[in-house]
PDB file of N, CA and C in Angstrom:
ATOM      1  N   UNK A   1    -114.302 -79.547 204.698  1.00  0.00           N
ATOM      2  CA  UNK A   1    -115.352 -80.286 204.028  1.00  0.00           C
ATOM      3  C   UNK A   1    -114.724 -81.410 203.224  1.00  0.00           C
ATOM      4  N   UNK A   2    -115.514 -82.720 203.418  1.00  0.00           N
ATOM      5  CA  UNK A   2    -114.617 -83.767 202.160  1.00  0.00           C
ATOM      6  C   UNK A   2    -115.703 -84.061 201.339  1.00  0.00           C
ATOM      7  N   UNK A   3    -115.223 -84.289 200.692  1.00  0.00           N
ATOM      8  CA  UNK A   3    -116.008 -84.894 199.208  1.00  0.00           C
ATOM      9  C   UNK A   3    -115.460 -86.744 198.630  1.00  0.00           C
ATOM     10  N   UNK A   4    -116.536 -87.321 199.221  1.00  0.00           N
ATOM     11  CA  UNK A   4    -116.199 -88.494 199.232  1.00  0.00           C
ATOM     12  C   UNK A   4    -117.277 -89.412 198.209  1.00  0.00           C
ATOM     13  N   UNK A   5    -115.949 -90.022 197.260  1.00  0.00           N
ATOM     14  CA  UNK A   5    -117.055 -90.821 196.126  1.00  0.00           C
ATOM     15  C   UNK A   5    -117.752 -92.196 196.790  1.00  0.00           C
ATOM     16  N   UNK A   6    -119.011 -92.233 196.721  1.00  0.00           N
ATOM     17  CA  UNK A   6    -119.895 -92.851 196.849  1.00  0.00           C
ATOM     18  C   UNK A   6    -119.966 -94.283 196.000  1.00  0.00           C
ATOM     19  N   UNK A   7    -119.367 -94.286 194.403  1.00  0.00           N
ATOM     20  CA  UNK A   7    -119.996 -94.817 193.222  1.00  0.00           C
ATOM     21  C   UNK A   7    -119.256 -96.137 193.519  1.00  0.00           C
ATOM     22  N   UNK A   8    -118.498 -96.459 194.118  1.00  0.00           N
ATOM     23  CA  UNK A   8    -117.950 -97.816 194.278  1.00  0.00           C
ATOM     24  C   UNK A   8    -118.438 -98.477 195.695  1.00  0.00           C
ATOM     25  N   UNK A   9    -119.258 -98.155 196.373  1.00  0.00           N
ATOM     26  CA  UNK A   9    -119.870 -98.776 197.111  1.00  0.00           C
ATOM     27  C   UNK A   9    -120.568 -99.706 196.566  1.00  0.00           C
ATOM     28  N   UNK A  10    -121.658-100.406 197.783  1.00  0.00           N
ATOM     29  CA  UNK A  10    -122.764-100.893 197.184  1.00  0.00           C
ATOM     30  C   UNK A  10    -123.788-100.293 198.046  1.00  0.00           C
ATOM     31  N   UNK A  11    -124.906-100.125 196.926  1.00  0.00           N
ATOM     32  CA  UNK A  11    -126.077 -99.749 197.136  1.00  0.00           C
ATOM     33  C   UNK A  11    -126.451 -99.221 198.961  1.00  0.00           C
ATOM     34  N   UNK A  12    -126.477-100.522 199.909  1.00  0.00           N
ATOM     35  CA  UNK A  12    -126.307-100.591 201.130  1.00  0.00           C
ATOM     36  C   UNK A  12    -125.882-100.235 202.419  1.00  0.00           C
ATOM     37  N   UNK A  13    -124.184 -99.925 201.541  1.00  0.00           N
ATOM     38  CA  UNK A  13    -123.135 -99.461 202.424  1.00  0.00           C
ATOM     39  C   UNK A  13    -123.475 -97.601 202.027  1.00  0.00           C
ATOM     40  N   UNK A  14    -124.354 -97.624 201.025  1.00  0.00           N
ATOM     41  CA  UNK A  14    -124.115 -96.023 200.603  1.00  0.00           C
ATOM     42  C   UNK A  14    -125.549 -95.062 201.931  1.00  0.00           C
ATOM     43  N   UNK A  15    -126.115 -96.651 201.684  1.00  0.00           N
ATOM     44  CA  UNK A  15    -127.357 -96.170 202.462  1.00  0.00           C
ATOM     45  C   UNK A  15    -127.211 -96.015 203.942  1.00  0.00           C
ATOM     46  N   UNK A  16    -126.457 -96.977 204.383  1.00  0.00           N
ATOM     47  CA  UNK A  16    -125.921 -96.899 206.111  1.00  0.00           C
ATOM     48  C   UNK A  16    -124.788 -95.306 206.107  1.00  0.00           C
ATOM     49  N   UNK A  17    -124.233 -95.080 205.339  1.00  0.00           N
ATOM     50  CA  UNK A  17    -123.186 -94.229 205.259  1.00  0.00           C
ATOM     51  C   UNK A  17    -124.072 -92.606 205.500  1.00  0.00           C
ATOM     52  N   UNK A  18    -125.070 -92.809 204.354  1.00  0.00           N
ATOM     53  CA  UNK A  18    -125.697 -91.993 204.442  1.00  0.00           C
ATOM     54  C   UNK A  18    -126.306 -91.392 205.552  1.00  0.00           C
ATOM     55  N   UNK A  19    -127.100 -92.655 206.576  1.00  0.00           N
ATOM     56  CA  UNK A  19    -127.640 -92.287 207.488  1.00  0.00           C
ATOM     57  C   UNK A  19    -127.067 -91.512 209.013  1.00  0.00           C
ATOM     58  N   UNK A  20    -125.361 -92.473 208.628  1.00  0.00           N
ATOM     59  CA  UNK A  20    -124.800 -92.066 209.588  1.00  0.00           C
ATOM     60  C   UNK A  20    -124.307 -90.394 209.437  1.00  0.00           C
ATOM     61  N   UNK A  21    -124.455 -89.976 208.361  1.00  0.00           N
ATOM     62  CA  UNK A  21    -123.614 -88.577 208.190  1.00  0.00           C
ATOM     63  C   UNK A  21    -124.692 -87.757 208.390  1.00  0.00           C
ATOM     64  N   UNK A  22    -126.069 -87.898 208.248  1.00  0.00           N
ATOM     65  CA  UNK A  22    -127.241 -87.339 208.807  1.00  0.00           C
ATOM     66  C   UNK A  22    -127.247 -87.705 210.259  1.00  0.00           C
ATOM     67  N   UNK A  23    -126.902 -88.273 210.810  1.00  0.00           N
ATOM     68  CA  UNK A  23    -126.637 -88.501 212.272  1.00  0.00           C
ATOM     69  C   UNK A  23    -128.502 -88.950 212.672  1.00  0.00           C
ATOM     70  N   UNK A  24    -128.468 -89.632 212.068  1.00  0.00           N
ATOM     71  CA  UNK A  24    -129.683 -90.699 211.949  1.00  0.00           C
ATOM     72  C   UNK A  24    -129.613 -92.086 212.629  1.00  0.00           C
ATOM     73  N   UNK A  25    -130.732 -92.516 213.504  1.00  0.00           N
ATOM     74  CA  UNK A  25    -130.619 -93.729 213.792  1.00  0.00           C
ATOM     75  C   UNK A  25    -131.307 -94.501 213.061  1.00  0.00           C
ATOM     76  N   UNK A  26    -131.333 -95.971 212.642  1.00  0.00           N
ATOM     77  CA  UNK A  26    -132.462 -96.440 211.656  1.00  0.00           C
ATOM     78  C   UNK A  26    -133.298 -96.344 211.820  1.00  0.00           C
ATOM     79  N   UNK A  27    -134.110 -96.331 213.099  1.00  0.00           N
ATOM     80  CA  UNK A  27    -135.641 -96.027 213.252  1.00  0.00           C
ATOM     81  C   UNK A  27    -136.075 -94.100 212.902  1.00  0.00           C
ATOM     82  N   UNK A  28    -135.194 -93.474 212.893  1.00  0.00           N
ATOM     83  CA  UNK A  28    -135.252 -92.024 212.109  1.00  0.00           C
ATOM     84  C   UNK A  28    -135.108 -92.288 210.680  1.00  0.00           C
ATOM     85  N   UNK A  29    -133.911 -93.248 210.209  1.00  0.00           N
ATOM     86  CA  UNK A  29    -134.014 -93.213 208.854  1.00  0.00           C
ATOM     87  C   UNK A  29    -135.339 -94.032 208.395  1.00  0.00           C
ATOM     88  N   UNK A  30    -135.964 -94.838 209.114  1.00  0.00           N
ATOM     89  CA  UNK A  30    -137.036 -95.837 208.603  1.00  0.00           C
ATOM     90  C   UNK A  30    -138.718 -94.696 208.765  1.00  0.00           C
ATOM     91  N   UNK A  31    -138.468 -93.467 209.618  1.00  0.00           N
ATOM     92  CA  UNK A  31    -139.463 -93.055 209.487  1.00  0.00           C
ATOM     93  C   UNK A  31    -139.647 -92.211 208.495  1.00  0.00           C
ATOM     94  N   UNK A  32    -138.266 -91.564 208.174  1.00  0.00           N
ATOM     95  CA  UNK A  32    -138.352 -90.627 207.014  1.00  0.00           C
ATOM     96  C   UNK A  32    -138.522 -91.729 205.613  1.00  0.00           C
ATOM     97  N   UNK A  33    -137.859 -92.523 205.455  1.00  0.00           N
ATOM     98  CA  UNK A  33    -137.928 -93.210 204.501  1.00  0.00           C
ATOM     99  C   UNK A  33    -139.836 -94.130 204.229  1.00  0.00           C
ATOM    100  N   UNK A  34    -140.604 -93.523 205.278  1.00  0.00           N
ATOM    101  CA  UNK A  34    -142.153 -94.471 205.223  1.00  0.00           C
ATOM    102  C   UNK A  34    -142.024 -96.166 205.259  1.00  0.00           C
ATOM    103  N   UNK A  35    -141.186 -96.382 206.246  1.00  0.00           N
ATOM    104  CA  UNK A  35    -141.460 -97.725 205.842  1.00  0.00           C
ATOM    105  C   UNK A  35    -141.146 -98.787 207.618  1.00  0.00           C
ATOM    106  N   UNK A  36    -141.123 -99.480 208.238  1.00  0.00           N
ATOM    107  CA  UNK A  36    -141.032-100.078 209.265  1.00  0.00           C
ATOM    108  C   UNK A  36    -139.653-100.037 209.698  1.00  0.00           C
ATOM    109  N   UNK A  37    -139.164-100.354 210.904  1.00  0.00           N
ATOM    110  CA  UNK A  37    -137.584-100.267 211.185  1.00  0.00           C
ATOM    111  C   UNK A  37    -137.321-101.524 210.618  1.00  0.00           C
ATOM    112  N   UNK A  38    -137.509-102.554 210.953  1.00  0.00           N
ATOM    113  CA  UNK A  38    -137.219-103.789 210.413  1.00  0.00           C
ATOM    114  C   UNK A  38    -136.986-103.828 208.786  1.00  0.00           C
ATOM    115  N   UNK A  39    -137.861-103.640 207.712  1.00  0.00           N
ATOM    116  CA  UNK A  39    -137.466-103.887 206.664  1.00  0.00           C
ATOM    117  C   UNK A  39    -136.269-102.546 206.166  1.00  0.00           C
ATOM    118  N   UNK A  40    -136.207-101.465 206.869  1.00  0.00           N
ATOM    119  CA  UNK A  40    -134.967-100.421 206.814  1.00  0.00           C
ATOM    120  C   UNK A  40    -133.550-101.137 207.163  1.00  0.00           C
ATOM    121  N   UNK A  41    -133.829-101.834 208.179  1.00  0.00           N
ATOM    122  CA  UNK A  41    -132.476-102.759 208.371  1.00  0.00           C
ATOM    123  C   UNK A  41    -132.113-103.980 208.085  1.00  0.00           C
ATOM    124  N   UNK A  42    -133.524-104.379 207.264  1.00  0.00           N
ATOM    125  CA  UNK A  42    -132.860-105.511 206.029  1.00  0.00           C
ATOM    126  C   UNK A  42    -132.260-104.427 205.221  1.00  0.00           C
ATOM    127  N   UNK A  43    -132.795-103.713 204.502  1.00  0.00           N
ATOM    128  CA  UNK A  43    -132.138-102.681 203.609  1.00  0.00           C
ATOM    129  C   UNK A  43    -130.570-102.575 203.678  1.00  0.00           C
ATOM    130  N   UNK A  44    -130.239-102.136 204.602  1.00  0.00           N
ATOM    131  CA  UNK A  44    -128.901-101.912 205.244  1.00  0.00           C
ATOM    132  C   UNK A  44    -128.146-103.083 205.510  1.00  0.00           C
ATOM    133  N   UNK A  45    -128.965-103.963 205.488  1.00  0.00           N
ATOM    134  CA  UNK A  45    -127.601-105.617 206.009  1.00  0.00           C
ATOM    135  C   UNK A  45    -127.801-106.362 204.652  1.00  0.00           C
ATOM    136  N   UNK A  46    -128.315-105.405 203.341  1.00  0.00           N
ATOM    137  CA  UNK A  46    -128.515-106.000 202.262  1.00  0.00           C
ATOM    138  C   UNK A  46    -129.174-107.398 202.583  1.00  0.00           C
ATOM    139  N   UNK A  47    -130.327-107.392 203.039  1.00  0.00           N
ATOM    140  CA  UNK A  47    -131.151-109.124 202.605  1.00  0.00           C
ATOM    141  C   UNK A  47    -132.299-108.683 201.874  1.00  0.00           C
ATOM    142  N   UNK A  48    -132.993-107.217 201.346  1.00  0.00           N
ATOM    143  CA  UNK A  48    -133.796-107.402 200.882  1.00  0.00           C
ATOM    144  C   UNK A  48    -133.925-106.223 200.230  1.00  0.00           C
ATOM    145  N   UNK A  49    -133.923-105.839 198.905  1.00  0.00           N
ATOM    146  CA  UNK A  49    -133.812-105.129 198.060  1.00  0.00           C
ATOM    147  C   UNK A  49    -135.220-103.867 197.483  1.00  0.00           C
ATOM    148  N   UNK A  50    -134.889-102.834 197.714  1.00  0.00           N
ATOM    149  CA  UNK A  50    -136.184-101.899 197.806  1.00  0.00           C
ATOM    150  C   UNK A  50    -136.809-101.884 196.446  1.00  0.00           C
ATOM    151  N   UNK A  51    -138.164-102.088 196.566  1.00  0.00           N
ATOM    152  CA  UNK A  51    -138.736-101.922 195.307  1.00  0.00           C
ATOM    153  C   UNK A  51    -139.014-100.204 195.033  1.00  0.00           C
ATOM    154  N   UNK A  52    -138.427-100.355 193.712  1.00  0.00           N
ATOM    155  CA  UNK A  52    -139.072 -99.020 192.732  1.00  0.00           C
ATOM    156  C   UNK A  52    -139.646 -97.758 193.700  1.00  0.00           C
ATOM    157  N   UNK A  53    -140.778 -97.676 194.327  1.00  0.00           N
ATOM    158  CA  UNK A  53    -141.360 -96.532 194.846  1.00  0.00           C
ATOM    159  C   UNK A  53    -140.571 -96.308 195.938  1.00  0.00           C
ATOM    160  N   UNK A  54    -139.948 -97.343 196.912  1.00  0.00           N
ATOM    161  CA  UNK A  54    -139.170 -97.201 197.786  1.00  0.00           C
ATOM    162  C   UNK A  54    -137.657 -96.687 197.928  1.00  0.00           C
ATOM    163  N   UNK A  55    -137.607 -97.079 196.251  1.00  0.00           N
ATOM    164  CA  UNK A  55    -136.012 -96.378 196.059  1.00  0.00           C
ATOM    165  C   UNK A  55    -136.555 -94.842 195.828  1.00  0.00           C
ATOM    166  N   UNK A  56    -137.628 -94.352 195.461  1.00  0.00           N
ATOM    167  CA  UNK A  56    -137.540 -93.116 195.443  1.00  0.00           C
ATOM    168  C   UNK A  56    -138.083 -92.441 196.691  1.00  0.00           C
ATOM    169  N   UNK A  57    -138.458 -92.963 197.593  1.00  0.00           N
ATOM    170  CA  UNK A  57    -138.707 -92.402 199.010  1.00  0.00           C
ATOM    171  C   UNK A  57    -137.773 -92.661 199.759  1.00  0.00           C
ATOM    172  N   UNK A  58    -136.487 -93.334 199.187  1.00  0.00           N
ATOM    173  CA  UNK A  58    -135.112 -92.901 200.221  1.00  0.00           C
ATOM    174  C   UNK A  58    -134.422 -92.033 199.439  1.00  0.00           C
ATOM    175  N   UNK A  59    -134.191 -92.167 198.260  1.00  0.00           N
ATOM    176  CA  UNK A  59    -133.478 -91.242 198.124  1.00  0.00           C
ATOM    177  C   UNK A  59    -134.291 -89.996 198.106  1.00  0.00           C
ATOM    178  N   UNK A  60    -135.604 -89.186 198.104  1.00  0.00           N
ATOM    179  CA  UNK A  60    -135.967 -88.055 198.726  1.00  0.00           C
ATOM    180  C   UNK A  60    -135.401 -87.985 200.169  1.00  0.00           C
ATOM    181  N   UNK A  61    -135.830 -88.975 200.929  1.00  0.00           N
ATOM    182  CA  UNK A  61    -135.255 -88.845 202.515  1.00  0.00           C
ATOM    183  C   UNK A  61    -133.559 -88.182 202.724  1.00  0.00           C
ATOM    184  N   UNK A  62    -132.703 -88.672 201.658  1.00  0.00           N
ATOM    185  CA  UNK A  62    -131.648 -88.532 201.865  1.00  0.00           C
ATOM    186  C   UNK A  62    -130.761 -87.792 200.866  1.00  0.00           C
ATOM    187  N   UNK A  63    -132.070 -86.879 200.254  1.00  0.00           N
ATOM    188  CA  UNK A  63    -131.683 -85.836 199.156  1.00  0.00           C
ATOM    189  C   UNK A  63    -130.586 -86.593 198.309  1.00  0.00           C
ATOM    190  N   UNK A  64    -131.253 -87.402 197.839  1.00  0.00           N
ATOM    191  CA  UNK A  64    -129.845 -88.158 196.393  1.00  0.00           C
ATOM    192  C   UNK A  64    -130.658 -88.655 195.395  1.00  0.00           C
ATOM    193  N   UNK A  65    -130.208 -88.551 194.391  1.00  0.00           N
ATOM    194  CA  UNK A  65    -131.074 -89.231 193.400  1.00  0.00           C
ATOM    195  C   UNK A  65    -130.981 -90.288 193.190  1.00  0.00           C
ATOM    196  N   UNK A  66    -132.355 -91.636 192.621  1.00  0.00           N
ATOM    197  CA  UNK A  66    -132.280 -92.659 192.698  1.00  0.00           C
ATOM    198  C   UNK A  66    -130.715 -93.676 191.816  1.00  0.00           C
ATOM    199  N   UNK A  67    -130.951 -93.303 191.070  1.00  0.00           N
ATOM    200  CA  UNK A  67    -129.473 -93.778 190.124  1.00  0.00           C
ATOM    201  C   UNK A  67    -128.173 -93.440 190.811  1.00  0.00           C
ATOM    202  N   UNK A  68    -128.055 -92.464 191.843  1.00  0.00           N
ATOM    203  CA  UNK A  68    -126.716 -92.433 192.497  1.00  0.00           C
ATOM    204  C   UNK A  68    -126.909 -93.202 193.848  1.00  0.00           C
ATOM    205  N   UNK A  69    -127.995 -93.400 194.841  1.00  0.00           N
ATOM    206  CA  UNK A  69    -127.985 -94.450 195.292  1.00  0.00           C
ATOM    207  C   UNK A  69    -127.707 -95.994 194.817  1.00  0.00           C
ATOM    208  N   UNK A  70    -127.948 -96.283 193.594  1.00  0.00           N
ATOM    209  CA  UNK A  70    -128.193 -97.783 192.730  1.00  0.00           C
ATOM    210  C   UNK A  70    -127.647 -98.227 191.821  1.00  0.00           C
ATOM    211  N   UNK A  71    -126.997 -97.086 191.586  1.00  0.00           N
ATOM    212  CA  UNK A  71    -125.929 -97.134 190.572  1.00  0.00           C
ATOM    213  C   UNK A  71    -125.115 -97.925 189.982  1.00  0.00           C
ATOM    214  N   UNK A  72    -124.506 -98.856 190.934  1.00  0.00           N
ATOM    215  CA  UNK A  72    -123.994-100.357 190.915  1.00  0.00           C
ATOM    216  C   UNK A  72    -124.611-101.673 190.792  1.00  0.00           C
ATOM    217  N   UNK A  73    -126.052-101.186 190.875  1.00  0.00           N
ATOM    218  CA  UNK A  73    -127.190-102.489 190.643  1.00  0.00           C
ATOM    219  C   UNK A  73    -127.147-103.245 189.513  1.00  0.00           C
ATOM    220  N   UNK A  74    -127.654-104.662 189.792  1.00  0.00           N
ATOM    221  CA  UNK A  74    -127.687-104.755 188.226  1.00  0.00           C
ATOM    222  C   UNK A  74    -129.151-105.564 187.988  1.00  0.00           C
ATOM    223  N   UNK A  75    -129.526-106.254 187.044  1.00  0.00           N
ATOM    224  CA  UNK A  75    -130.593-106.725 187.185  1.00  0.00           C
ATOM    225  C   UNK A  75    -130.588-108.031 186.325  1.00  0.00           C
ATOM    226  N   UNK A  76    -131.417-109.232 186.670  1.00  0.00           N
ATOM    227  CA  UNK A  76    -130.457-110.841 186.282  1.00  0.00           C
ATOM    228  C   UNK A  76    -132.006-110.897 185.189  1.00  0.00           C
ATOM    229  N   UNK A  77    -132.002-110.870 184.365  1.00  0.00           N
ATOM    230  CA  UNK A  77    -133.478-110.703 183.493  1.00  0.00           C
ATOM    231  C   UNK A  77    -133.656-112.274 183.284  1.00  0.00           C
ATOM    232  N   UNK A  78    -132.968-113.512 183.471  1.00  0.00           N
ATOM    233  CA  UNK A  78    -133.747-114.248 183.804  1.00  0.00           C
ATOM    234  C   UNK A  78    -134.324-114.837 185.246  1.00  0.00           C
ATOM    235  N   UNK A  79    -133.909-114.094 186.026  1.00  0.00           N
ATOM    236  CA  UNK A  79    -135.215-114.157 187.168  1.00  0.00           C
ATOM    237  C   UNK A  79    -136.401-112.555 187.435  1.00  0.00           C
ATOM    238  N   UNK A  80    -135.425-112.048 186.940  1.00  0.00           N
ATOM    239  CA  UNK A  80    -136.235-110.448 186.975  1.00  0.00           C
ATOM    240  C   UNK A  80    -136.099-110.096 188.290  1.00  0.00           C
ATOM    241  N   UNK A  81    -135.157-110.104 189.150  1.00  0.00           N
ATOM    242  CA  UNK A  81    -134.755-110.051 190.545  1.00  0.00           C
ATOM    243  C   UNK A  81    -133.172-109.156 190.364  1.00  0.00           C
ATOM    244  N   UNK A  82    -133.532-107.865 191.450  1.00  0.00           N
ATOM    245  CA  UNK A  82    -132.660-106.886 191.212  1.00  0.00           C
ATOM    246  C   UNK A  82    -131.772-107.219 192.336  1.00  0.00           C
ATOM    247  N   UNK A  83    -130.451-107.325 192.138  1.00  0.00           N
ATOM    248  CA  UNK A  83    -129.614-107.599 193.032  1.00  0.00           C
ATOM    249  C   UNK A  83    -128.224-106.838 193.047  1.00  0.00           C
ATOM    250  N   UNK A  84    -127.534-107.317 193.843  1.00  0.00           N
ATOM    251  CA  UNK A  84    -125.919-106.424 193.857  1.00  0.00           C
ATOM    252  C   UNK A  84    -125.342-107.427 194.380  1.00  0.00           C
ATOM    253  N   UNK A  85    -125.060-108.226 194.077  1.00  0.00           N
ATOM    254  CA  UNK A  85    -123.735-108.957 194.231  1.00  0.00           C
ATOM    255  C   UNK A  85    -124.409-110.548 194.991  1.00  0.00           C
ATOM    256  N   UNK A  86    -125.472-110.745 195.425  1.00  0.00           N
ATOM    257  CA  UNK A  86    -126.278-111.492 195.929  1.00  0.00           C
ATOM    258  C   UNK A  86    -127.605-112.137 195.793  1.00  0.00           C
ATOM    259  N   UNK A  87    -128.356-112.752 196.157  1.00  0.00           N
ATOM    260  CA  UNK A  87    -129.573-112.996 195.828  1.00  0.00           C
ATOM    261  C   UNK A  87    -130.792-112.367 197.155  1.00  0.00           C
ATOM    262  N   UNK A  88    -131.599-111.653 196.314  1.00  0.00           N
ATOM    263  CA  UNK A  88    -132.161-111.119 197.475  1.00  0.00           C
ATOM    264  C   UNK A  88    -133.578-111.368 197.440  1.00  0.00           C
ATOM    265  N   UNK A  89    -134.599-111.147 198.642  1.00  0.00           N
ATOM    266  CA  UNK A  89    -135.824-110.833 198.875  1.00  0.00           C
ATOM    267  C   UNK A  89    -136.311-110.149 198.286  1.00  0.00           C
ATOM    268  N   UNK A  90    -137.706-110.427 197.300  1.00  0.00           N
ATOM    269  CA  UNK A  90    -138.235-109.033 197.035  1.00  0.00           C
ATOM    270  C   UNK A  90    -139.465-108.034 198.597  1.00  0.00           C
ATOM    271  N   UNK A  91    -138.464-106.719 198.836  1.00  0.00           N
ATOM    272  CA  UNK A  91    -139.027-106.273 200.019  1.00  0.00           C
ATOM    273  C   UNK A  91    -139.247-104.369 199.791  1.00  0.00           C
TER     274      UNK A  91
END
């Protein structure tokens, strides 16, 4: 068994990582997660950043809690646009 830290990822890479160790394809992870394949794989190529209810319907999907998925987020309070290292879509 390994035990592999997560916390220096980003957000993205934790989420593709994730899916792959569930042996998930994105259209499995996009159904568990309630949401279309397409905006699941913006998710994953980081162009568009999950709002609030959506961060908590992946991380149920992928048994993690929201703050250890996001953990590295930060948030630019003068645009009010949550990002990680980029500028993103609100999606």
């Amino acid at each position: 068994m390994y035990i592999i830290n997560l916390s220096e990822y980003k957000w993205n890479t934790k989420l593709k990582f994730l899916r792959v160790i569930k042996g998930w394809s994105q259209l499995e992870a996009s159904k568990r997660c309630i949401v279309n394949a397409k905006l699941y794989s913006n998710w994953e190529n980081n162009l568009h950043f999950p709002q609030p209810k959506s961060q908590k319907l992946i991380a149920r999907a992928f048994n993690i809690s929201v703050e250890e998925l996001f953990s590295n987020v930060t948030i630019n309070p003068c645009e009010g646009c949550v990002y990680s290292g980029k500028t993103h879509k609100k999606g």
